[in-house]
C-alpha atoms as a PDB file:
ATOM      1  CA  UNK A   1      30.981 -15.775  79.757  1.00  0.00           C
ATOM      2  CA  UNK A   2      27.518 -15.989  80.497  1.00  0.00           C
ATOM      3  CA  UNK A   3      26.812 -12.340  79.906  1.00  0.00           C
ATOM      4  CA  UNK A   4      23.295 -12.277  77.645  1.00  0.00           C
ATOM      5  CA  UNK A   5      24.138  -8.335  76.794  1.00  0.00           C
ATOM      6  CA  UNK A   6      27.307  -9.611  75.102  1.00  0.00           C
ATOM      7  CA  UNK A   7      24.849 -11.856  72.762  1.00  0.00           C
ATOM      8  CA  UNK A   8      22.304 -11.539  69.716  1.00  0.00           C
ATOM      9  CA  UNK A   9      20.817 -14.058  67.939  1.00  0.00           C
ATOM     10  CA  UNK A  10      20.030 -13.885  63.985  1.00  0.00           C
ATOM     11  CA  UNK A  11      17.292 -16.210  62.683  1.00  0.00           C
ATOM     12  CA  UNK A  12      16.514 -16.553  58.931  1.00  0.00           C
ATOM     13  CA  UNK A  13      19.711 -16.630  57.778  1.00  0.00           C
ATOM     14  CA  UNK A  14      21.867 -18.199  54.758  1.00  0.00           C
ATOM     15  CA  UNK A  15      24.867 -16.913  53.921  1.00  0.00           C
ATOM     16  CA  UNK A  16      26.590 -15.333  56.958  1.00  0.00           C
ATOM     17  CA  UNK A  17      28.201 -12.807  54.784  1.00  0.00           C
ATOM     18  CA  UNK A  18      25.288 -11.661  52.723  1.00  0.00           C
ATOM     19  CA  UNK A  19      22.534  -9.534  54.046  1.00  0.00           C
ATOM     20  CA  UNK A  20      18.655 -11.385  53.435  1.00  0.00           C
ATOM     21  CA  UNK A  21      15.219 -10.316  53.682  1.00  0.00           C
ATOM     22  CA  UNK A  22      14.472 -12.944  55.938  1.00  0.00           C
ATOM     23  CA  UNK A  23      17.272 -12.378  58.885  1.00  0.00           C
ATOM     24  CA  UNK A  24      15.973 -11.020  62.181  1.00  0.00           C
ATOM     25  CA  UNK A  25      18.284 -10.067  65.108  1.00  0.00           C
ATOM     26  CA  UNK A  26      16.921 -10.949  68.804  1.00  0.00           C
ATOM     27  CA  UNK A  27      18.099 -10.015  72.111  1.00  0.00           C
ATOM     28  CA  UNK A  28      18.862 -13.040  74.536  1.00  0.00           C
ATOM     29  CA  UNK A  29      17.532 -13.793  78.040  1.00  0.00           C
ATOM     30  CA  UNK A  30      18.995 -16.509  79.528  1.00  0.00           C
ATOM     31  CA  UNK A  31      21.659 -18.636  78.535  1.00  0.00           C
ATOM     32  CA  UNK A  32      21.532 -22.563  79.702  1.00  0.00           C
ATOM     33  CA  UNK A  33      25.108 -24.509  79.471  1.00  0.00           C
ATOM     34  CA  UNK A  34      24.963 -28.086  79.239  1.00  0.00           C
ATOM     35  CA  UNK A  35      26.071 -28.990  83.435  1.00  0.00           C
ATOM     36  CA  UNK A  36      29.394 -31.249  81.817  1.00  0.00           C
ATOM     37  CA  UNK A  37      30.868 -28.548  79.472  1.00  0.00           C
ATOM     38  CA  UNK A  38      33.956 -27.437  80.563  1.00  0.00           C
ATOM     39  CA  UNK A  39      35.864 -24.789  78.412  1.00  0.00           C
ATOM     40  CA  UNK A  40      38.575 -27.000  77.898  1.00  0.00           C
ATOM     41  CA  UNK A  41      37.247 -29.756  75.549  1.00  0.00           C
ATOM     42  CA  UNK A  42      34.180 -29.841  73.002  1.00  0.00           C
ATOM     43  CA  UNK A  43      32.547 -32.764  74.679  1.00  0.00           C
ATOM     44  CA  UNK A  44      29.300 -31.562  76.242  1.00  0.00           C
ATOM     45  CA  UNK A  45      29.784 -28.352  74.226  1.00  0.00           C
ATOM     46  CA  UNK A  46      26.182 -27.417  74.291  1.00  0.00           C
ATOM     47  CA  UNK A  47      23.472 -24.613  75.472  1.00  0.00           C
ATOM     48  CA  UNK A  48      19.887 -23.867  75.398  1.00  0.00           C
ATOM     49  CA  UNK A  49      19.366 -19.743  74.965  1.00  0.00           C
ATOM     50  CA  UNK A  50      16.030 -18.242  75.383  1.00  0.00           C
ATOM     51  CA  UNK A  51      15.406 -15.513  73.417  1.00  0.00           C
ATOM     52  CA  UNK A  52      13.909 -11.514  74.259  1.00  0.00           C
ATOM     53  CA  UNK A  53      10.286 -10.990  73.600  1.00  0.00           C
ATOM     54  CA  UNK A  54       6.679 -11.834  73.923  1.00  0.00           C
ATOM     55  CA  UNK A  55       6.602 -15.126  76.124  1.00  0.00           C
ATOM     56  CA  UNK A  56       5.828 -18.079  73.671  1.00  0.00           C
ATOM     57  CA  UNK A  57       6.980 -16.603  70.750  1.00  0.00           C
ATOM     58  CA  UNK A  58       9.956 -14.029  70.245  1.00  0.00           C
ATOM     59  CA  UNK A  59      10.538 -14.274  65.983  1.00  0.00           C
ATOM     60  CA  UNK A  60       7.331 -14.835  63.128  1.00  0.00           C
ATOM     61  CA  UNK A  61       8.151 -18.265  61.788  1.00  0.00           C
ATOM     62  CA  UNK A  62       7.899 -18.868  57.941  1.00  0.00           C
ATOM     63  CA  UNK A  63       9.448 -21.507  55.659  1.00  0.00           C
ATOM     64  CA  UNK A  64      12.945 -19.788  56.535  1.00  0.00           C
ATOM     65  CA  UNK A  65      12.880 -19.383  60.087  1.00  0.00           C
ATOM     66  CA  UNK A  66      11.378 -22.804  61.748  1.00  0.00           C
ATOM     67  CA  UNK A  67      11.319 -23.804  65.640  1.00  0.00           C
ATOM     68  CA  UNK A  68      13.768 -26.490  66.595  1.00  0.00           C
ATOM     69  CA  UNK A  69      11.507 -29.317  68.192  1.00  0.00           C
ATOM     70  CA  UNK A  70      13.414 -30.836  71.025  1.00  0.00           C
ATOM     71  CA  UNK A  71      12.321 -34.562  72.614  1.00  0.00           C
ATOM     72  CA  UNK A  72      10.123 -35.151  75.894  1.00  0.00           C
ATOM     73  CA  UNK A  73      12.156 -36.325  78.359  1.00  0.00           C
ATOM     74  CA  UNK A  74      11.033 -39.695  78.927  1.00  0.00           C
ATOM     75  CA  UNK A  75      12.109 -40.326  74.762  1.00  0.00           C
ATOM     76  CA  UNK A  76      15.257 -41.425  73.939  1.00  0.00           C
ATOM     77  CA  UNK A  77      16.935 -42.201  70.575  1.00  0.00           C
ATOM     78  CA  UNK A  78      17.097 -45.581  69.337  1.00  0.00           C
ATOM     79  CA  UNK A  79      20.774 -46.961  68.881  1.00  0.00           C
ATOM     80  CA  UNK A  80      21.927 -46.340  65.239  1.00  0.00           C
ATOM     81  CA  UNK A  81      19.297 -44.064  64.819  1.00  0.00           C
ATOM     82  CA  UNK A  82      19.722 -41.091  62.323  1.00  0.00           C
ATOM     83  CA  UNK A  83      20.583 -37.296  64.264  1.00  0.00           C
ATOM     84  CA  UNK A  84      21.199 -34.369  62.498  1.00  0.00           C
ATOM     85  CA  UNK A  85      22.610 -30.880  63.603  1.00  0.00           C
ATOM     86  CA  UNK A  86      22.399 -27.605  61.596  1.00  0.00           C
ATOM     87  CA  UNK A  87      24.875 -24.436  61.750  1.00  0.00           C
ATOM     88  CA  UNK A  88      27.814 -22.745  60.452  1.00  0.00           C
ATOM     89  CA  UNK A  89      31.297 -22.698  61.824  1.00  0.00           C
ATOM     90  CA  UNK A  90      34.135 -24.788  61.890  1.00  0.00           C
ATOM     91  CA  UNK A  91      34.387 -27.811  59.567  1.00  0.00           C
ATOM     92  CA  UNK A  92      37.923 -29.139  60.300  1.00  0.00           C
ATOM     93  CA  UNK A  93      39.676 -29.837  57.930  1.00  0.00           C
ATOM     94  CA  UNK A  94      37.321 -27.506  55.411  1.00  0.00           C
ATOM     95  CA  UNK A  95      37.804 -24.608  57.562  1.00  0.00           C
ATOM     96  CA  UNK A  96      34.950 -22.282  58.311  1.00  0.00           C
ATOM     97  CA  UNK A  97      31.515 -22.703  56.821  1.00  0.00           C
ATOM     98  CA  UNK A  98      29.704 -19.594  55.739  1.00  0.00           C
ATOM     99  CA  UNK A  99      26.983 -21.320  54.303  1.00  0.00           C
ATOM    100  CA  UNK A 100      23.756 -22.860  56.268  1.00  0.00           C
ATOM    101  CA  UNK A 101      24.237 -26.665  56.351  1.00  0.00           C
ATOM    102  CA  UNK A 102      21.505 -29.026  57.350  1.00  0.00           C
END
């Protein structure tokens, strides 16, 4: 569910399994599904989560822990044009990534 108490955040980090200087936990807010998703497909599979704290700015950035700088709504990407998503989790066939891949 939608439930922000059941949630935390961690910023700055690597290696899921290894503890770094740089990892911060935050509280979430508010939780923003994507209107499509439904729970029974990955298409649409999507969310926008505000995060606890001082409004504007929540975590310190550095060179480990970066905003992620979303378009204007009047831009849209050109066809064949390069996208690139970030994370950890599931890799298919790999199995599950531990490792921050960019």
């Amino acid at each position: 569910g939608n439930n922000t108490r059941n949630y935390m955040v961690r910023v700055g980090d690597y290696h899921t399994l290894v503890p770094e200087e740089y990892e911060e936990e935050i509280g979430v807010q508010e939780i923003v599904q994507h209107p499509e998703y439904r729970p029974d497909n990955s298409d649409y599979d999507i969310a926008l989560v505000r995060l606890q704290g001082p409004h504007e700015q929540c975590t310190r950035f550095s060179a480990h822990v970066l905003p992620a700088c979303l378009p204007f709504r009047r831009e849209r990407p050109q066809k064949a044009s390069n996208c690139y998503i970030t994370g950890w989790g599931d890799t298919g066939k790999l199995g599950f990534c531990f490792i921050f891949y960019f």
